[in-house]
Each structure stands twice: as structure tokens, then as C-alpha cells.
PDB file of N, CA and C in Angstrom:
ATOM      1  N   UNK A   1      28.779-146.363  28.427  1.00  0.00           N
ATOM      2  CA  UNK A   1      28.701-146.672  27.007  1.00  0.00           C
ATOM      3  C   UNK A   1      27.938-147.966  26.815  1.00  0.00           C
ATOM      4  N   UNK A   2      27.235-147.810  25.625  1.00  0.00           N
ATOM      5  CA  UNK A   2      26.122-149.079  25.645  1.00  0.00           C
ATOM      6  C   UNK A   2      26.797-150.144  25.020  1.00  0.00           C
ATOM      7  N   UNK A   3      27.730-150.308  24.256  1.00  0.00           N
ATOM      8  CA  UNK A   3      28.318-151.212  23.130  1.00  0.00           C
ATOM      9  C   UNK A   3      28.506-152.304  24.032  1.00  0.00           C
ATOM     10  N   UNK A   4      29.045-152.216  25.430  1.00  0.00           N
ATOM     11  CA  UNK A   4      29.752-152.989  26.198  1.00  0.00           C
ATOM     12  C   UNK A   4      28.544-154.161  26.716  1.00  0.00           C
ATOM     13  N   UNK A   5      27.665-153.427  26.894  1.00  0.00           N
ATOM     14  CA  UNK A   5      26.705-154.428  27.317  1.00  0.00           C
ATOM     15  C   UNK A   5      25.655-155.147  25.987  1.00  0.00           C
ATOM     16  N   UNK A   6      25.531-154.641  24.752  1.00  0.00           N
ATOM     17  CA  UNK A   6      25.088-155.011  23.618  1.00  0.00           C
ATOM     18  C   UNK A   6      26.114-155.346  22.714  1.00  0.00           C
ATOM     19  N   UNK A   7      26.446-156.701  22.349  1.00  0.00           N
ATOM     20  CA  UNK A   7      27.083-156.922  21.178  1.00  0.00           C
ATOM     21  C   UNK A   7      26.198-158.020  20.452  1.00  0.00           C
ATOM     22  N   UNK A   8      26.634-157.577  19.308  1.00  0.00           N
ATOM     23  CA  UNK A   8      26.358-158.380  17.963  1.00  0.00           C
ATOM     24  C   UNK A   8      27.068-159.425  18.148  1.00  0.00           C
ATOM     25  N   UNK A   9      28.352-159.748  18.151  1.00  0.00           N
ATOM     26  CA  UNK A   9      28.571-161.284  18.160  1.00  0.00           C
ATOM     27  C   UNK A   9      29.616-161.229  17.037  1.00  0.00           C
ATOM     28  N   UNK A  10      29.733-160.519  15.858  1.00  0.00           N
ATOM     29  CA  UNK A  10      30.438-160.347  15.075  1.00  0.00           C
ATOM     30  C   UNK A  10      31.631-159.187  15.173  1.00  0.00           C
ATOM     31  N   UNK A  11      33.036-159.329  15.161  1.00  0.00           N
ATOM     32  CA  UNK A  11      33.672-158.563  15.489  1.00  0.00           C
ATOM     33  C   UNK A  11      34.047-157.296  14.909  1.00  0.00           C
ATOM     34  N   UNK A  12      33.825-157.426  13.912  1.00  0.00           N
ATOM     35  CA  UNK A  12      33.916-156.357  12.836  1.00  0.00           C
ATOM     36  C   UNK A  12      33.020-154.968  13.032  1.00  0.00           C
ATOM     37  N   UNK A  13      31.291-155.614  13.347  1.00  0.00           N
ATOM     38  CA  UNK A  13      30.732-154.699  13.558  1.00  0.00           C
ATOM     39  C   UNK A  13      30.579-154.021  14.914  1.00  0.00           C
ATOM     40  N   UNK A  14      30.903-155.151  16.055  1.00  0.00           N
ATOM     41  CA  UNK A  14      30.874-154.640  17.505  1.00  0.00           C
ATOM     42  C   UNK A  14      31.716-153.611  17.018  1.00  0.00           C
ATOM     43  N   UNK A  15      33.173-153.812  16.832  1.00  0.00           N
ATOM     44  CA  UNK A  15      34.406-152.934  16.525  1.00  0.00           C
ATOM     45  C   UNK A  15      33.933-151.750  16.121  1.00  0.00           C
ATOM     46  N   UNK A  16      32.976-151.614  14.714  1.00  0.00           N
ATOM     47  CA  UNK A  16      33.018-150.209  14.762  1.00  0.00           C
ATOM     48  C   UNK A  16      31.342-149.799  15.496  1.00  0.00           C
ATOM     49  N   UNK A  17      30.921-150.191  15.996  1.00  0.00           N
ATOM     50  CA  UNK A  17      29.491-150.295  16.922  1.00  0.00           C
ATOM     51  C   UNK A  17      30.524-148.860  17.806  1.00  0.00           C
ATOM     52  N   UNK A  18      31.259-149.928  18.586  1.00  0.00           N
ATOM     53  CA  UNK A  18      32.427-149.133  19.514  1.00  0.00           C
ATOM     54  C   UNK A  18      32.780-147.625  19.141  1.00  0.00           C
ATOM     55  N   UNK A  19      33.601-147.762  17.682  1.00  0.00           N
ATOM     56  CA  UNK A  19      33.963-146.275  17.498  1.00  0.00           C
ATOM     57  C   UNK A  19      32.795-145.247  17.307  1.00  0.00           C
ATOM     58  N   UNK A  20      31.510-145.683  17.068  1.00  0.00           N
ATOM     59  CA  UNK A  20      30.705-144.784  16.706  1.00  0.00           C
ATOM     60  C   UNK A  20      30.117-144.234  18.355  1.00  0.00           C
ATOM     61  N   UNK A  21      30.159-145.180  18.682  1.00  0.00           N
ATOM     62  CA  UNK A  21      29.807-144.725  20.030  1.00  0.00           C
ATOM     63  C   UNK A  21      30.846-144.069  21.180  1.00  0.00           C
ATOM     64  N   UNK A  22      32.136-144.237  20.577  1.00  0.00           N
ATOM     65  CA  UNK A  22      33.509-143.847  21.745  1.00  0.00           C
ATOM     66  C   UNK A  22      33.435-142.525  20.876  1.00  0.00           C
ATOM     67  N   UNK A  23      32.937-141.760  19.664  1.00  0.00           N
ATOM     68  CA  UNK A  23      32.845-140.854  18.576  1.00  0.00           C
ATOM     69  C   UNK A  23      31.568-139.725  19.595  1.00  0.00           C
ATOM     70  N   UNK A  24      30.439-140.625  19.551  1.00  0.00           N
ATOM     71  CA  UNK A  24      29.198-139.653  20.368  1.00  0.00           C
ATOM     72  C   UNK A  24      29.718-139.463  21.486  1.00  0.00           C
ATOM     73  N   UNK A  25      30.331-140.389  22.446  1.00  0.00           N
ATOM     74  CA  UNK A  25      30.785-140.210  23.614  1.00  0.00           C
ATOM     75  C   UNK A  25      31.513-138.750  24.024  1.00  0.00           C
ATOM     76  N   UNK A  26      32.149-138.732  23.077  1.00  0.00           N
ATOM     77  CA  UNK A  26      33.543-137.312  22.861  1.00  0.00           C
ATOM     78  C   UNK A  26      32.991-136.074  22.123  1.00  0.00           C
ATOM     79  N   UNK A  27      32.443-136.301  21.802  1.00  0.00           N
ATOM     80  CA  UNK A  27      30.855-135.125  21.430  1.00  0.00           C
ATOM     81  C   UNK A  27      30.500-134.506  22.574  1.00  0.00           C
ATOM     82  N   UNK A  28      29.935-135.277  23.375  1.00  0.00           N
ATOM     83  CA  UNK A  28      28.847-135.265  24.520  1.00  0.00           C
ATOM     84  C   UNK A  28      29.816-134.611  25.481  1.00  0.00           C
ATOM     85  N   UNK A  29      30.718-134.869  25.731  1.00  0.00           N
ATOM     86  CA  UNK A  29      32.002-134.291  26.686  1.00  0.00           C
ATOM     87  C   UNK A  29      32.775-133.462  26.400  1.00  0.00           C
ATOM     88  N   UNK A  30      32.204-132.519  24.690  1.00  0.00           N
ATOM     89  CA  UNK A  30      32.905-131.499  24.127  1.00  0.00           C
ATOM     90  C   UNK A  30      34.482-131.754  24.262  1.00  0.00           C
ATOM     91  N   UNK A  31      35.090-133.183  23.775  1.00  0.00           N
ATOM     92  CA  UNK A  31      36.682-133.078  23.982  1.00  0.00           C
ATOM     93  C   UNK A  31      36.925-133.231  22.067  1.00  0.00           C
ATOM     94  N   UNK A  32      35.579-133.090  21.353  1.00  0.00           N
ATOM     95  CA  UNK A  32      36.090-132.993  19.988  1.00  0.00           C
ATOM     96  C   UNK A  32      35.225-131.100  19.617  1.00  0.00           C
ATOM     97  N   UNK A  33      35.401-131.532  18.585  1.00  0.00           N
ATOM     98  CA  UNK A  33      34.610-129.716  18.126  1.00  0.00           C
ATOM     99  C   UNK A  33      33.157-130.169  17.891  1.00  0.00           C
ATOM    100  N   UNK A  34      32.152-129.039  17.755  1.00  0.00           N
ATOM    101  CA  UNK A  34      30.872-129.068  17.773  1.00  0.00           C
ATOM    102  C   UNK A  34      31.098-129.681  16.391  1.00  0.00           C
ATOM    103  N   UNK A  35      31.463-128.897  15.609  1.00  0.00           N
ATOM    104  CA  UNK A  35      30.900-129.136  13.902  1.00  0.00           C
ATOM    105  C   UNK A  35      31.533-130.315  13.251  1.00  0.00           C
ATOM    106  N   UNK A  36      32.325-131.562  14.223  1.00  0.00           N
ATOM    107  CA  UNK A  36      32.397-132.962  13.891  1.00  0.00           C
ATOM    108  C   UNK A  36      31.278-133.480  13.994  1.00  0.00           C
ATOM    109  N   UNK A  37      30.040-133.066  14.594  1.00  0.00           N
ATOM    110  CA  UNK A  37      28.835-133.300  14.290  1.00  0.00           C
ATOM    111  C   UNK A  37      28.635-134.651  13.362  1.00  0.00           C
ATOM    112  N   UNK A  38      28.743-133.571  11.928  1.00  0.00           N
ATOM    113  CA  UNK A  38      28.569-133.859  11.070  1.00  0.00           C
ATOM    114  C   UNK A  38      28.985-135.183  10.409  1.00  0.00           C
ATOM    115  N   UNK A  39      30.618-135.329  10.450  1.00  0.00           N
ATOM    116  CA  UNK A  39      31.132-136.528   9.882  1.00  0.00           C
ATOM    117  C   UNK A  39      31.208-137.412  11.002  1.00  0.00           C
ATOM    118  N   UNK A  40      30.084-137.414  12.116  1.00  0.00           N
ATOM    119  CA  UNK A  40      30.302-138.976  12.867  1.00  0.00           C
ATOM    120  C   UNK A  40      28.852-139.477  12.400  1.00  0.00           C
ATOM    121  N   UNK A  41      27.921-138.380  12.394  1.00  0.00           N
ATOM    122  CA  UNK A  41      26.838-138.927  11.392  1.00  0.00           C
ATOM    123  C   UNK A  41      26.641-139.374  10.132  1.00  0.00           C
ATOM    124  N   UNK A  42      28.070-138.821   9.499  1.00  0.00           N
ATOM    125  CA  UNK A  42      28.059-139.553   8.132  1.00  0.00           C
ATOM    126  C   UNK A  42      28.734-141.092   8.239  1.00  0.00           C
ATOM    127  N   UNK A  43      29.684-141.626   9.636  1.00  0.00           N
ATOM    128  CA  UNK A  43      30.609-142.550   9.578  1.00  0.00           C
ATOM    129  C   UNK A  43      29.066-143.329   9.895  1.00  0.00           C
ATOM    130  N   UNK A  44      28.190-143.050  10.840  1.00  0.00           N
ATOM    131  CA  UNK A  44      26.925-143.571  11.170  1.00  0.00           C
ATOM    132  C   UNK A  44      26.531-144.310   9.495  1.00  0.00           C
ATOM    133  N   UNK A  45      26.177-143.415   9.036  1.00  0.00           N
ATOM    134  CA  UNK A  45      25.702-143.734   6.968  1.00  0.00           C
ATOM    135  C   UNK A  45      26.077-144.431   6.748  1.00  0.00           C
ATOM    136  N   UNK A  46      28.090-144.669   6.614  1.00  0.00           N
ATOM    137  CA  UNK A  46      28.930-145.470   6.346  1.00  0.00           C
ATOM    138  C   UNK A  46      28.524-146.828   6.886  1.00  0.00           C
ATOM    139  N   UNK A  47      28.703-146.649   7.950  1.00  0.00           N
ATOM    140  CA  UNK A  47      28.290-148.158   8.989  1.00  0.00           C
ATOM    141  C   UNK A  47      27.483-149.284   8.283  1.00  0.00           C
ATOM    142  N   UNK A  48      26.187-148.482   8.026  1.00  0.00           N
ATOM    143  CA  UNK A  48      25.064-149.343   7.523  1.00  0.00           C
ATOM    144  C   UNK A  48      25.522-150.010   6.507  1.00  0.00           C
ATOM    145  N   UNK A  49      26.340-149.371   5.343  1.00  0.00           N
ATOM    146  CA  UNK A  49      26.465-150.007   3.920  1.00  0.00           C
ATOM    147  C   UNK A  49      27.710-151.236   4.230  1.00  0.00           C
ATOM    148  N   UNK A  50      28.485-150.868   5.793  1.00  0.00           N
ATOM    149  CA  UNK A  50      29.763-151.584   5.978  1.00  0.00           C
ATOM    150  C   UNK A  50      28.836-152.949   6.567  1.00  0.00           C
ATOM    151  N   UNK A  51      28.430-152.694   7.791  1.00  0.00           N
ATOM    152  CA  UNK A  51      27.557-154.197   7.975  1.00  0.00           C
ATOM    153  C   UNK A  51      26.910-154.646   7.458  1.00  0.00           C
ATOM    154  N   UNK A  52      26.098-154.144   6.003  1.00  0.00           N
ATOM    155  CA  UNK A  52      26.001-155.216   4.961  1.00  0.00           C
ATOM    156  C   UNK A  52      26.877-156.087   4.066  1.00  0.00           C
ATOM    157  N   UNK A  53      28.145-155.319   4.124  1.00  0.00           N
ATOM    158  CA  UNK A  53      29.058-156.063   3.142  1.00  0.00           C
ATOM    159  C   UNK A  53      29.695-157.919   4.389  1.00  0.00           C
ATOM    160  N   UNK A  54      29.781-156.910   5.653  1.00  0.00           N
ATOM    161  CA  UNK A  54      30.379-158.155   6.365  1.00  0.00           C
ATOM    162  C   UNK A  54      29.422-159.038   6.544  1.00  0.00           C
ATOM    163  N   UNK A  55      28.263-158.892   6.282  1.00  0.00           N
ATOM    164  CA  UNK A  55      27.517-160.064   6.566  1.00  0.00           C
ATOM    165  C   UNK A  55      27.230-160.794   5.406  1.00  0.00           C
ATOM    166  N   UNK A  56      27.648-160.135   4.294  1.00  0.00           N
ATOM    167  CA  UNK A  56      27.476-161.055   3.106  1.00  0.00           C
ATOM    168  C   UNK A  56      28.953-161.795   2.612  1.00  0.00           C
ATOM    169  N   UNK A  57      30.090-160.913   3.363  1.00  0.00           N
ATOM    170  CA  UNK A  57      31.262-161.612   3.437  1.00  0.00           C
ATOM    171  C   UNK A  57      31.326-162.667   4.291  1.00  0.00           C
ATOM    172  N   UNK A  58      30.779-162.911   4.936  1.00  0.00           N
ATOM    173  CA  UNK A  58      30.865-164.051   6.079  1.00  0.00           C
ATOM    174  C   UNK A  58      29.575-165.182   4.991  1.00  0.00           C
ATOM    175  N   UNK A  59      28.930-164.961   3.917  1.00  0.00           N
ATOM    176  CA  UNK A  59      28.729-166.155   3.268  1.00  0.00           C
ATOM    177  C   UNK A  59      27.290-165.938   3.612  1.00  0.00           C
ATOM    178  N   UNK A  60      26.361-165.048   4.112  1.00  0.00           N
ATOM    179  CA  UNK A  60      25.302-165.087   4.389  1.00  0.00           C
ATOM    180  C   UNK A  60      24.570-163.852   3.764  1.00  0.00           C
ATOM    181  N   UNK A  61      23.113-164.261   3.922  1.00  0.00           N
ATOM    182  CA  UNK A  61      22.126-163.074   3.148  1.00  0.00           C
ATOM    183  C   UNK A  61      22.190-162.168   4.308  1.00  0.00           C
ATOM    184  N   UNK A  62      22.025-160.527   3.865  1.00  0.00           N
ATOM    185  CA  UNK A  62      21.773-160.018   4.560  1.00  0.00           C
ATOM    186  C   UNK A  62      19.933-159.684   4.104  1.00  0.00           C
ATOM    187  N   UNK A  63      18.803-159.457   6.241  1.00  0.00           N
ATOM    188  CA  UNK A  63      18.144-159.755   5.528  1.00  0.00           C
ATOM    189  C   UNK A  63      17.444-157.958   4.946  1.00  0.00           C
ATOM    190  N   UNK A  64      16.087-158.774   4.124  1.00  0.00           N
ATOM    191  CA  UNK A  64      15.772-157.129   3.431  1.00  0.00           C
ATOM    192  C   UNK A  64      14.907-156.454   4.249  1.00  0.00           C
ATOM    193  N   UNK A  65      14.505-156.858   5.381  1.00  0.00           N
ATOM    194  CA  UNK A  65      13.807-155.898   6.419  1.00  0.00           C
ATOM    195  C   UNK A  65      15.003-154.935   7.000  1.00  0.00           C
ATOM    196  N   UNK A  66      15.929-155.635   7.412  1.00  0.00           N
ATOM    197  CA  UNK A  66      17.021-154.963   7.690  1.00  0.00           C
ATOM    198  C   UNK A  66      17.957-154.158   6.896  1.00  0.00           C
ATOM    199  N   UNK A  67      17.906-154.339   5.609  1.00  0.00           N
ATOM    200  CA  UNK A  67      18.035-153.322   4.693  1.00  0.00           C
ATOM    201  C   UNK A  67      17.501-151.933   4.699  1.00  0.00           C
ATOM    202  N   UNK A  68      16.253-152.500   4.891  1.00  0.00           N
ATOM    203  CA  UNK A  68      15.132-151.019   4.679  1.00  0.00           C
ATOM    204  C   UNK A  68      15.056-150.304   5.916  1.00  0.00           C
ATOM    205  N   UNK A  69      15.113-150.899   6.945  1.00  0.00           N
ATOM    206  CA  UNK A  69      15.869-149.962   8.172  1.00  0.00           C
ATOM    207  C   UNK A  69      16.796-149.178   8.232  1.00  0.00           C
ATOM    208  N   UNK A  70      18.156-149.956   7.191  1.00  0.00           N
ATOM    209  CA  UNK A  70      18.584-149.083   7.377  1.00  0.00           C
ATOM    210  C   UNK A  70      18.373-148.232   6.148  1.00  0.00           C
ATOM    211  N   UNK A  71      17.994-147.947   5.336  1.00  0.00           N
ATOM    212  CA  UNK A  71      17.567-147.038   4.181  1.00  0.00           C
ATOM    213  C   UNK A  71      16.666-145.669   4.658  1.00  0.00           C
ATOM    214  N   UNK A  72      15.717-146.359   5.837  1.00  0.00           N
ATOM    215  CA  UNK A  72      14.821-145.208   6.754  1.00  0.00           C
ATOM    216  C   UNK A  72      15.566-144.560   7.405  1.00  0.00           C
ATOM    217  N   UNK A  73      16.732-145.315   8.646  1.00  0.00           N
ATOM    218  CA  UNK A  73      17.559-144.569   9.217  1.00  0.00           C
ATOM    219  C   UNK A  73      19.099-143.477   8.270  1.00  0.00           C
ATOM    220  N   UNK A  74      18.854-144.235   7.471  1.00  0.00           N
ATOM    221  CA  UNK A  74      20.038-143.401   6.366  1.00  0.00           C
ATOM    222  C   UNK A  74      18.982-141.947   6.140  1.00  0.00           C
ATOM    223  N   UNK A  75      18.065-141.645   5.438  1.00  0.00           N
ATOM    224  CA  UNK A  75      17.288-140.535   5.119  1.00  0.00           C
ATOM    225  C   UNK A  75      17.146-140.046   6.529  1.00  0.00           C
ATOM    226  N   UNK A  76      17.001-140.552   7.298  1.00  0.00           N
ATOM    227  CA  UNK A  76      16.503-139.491   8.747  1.00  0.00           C
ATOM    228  C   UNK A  76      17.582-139.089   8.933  1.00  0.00           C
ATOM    229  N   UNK A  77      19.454-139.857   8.937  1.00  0.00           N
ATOM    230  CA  UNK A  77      20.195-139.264   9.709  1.00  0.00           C
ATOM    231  C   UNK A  77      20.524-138.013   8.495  1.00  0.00           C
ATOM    232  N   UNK A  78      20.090-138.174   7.102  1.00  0.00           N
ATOM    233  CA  UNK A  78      20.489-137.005   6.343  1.00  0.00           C
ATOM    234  C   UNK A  78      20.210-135.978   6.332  1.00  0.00           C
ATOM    235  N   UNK A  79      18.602-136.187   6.945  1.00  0.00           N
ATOM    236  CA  UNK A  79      17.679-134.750   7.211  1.00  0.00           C
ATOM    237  C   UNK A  79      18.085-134.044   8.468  1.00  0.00           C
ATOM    238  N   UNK A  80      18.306-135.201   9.420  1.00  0.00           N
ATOM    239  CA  UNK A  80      19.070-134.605  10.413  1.00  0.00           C
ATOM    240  C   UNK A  80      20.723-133.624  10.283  1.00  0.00           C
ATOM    241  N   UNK A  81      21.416-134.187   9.107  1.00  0.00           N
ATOM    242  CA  UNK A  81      22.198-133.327   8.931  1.00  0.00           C
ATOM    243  C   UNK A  81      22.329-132.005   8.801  1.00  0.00           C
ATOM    244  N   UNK A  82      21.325-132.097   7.661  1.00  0.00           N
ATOM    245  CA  UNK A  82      20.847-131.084   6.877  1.00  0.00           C
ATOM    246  C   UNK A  82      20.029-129.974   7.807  1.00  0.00           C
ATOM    247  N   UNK A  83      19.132-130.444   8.897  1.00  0.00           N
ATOM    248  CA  UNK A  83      18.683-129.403   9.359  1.00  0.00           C
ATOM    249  C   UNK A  83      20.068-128.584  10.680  1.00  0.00           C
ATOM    250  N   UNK A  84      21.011-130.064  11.035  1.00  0.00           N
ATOM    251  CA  UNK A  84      21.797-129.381  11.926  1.00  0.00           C
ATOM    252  C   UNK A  84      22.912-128.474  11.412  1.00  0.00           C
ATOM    253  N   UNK A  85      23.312-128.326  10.247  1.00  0.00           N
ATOM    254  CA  UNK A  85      23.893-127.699   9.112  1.00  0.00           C
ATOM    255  C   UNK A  85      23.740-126.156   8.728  1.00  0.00           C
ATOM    256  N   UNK A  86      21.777-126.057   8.557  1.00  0.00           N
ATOM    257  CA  UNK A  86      21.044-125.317   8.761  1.00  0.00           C
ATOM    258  C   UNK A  86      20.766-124.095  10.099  1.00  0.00           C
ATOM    259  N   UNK A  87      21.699-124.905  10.859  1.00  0.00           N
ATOM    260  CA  UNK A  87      21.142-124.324  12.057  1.00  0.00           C
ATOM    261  C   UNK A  87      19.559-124.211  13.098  1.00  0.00           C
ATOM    262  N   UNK A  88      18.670-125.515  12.078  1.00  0.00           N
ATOM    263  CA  UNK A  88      17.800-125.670  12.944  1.00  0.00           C
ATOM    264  C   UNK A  88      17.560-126.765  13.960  1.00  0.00           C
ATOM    265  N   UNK A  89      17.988-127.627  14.179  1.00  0.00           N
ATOM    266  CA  UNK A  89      18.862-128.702  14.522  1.00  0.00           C
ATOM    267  C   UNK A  89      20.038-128.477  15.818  1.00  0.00           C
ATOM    268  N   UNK A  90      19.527-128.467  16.880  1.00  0.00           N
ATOM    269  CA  UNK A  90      20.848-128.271  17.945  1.00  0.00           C
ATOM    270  C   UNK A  90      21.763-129.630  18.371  1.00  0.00           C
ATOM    271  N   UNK A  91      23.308-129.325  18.052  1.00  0.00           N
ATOM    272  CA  UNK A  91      23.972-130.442  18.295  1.00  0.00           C
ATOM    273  C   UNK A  91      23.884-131.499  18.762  1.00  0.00           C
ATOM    274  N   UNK A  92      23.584-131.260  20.123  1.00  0.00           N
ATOM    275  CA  UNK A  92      23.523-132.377  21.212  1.00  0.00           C
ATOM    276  C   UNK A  92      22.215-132.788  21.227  1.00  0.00           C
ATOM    277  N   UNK A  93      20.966-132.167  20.880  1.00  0.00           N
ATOM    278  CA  UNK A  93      19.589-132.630  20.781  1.00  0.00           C
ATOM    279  C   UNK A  93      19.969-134.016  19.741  1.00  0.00           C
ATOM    280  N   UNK A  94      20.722-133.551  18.364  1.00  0.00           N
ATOM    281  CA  UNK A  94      20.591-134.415  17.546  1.00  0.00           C
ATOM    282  C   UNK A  94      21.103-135.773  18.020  1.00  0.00           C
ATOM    283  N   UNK A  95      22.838-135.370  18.328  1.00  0.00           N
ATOM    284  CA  UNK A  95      23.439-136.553  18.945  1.00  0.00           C
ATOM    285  C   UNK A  95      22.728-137.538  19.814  1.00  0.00           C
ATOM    286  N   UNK A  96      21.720-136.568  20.366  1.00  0.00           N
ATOM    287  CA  UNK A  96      21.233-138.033  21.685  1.00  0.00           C
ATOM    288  C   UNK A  96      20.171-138.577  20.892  1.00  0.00           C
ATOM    289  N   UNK A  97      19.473-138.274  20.014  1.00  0.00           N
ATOM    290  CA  UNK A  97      18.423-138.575  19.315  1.00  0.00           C
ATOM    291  C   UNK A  97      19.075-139.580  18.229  1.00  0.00           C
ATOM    292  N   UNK A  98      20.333-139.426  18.115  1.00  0.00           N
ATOM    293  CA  UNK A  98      21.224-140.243  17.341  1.00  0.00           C
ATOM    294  C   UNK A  98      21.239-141.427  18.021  1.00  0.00           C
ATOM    295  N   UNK A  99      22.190-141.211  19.281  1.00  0.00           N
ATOM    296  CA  UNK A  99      22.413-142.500  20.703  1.00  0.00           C
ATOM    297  C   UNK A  99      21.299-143.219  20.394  1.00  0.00           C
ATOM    298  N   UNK A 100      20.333-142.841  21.071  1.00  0.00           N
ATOM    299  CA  UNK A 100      18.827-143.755  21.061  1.00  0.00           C
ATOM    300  C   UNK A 100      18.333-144.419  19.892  1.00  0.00           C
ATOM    301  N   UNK A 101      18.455-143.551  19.039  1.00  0.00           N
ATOM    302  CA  UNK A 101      18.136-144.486  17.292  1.00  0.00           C
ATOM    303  C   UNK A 101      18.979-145.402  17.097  1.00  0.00           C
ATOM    304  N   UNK A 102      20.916-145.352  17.558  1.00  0.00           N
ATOM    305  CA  UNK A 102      21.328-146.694  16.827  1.00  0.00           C
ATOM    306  C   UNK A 102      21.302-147.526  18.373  1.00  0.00           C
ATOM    307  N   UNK A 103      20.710-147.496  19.921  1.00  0.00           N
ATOM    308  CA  UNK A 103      20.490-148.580  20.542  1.00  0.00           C
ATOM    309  C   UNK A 103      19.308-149.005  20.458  1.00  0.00           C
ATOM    310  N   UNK A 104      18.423-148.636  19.662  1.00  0.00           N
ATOM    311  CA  UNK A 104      16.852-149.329  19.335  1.00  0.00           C
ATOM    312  C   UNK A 104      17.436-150.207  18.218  1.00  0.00           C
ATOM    313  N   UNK A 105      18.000-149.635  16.841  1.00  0.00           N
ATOM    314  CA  UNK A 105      18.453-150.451  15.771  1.00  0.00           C
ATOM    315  C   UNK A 105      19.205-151.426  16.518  1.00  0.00           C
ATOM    316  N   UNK A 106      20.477-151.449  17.181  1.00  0.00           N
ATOM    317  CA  UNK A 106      21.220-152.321  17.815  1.00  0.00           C
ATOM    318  C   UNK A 106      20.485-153.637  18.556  1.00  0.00           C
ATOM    319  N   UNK A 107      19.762-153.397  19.111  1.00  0.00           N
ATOM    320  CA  UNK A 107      18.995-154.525  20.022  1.00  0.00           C
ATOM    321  C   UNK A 107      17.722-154.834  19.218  1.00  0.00           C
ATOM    322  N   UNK A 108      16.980-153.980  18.423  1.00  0.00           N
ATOM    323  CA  UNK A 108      16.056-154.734  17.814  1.00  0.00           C
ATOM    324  C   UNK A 108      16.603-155.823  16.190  1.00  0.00           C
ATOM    325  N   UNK A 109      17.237-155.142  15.923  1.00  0.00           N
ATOM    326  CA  UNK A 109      18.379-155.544  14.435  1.00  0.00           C
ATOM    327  C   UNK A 109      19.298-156.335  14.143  1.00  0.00           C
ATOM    328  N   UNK A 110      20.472-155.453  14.719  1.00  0.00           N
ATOM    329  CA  UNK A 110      21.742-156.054  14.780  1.00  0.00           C
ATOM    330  C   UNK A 110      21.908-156.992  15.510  1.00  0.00           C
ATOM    331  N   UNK A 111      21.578-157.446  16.861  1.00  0.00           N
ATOM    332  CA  UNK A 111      21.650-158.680  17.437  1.00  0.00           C
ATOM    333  C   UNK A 111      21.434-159.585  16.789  1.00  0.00           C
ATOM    334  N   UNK A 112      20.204-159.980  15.843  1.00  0.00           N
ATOM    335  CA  UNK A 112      19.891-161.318  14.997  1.00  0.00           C
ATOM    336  C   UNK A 112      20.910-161.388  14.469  1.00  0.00           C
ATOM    337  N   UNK A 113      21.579-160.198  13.759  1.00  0.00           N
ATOM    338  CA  UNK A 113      22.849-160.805  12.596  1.00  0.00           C
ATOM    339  C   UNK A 113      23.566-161.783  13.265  1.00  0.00           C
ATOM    340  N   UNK A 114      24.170-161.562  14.774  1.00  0.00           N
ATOM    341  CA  UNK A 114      24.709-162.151  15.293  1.00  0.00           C
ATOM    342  C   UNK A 114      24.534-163.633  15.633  1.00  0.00           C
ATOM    343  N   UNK A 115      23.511-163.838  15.711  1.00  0.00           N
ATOM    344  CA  UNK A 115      22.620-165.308  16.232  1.00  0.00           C
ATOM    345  C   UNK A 115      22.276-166.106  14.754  1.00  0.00           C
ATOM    346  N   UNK A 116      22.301-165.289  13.877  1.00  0.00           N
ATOM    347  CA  UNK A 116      21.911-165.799  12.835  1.00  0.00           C
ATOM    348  C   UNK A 116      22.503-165.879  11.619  1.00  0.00           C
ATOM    349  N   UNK A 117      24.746-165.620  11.702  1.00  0.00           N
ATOM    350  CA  UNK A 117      25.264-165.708  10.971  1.00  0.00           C
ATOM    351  C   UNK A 117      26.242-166.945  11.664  1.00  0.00           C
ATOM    352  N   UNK A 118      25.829-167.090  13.255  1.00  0.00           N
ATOM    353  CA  UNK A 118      26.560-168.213  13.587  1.00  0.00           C
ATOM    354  C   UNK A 118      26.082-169.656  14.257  1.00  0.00           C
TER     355      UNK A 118
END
């Protein structure tokens, strides 16, 4: 699991960094159902709008490049829904295509919050 070796620095978001990833993890090892798919990609959605609030709760701007990242990654993970929904879209293709999108966001992104809310 990648969380362990990438943290943000902020506990709130490592914390749910963690569940989203202990979430794909249990996917990947079929110990949840295929068609939870869906609502770990939506907790994914969730995420984004949640680590903006904590970083503006902690007294700081969040910034607007990092906004619009996540606004790009919000529409991709929707289309991605939508086509895995569809049935054109295979589960686990998506999921790992998921993995890799939030450890690029994670290390290119989310790390600054960390360095740069403390």
C-alpha cells in the first residue's frame, strides 16, 4: 500500500488517503463485491471537496491550481463511472487506473499541502 510511504503531513487527509486506498486494496483481492466499484469512486469525489475544507479549516488558502485538478480528476472519475456502469469500463482496469491517478495527484499535489500548511 502506497499511503505508508507517501504522507501529506496532515492527519485528517493521510487518514482518509488510507481508507481510500485500504477500500482499492479490498477490491483488488475481491474480499468486497465487484459493484462497490462504484461508491469507492464516489468516496474518491468526496475526498477532493473534504481536503479542501481541511485545509481551509486549518486557516489556510487552498491553492487554485489544486482546485482545478481536482475538478479534472472529479469529471474523469465520473466518466469513468459512467462508462464502468455501462459496462464498457472493466472493474479492475478502472481501479488500477484509479491507484495510479490518486499516487500521481498524491506526490505531485497533496504533499505541498503538507509543507505548506505547516
Amino acid at each position: 500500500m502506497w499511503y505508508s510511504s507517501v504522507k501529506v503531513g496532515i492527519a485528517e487527509i493521510d487518514m482518509d488517503h488510507s481508507n481510500i486506498d485500504s477500500m482499492l486494496q479490498l477490491y483488488f483481492a475481491d474480499r468486497i463485491p465487484q459493484n462497490y466499484l462504484g461508491q469507492i469512486l464516489s468516496s474518491l469525489i468526496k475526498h477532493f471537496s473534504f481536503e479542501e475544507e481541511v485545509v481551509v479549516e486549518l486557516g489556510h488558502e487552498f491553492p487554485p491550481e489544486h482546485k482545478q485538478e481536482h475538478q479534472r480528476l472529479t469529471a474523469l472519475l465520473e466518466e469513468m463511472i459512467a462508462g464502468w456502469q455501462a459496462g464498457r469500463i472493466d472493474g479492475k482496469t478502472a481501479a488500477e487506473e484509479v491507484r495510479s491517478l490518486l499516487l500521481v495527484h498524491v506526490t505531485e499535489f497533496d504533499v505541498v499541502l503538507g509543507k505548506t500548511t505547516f
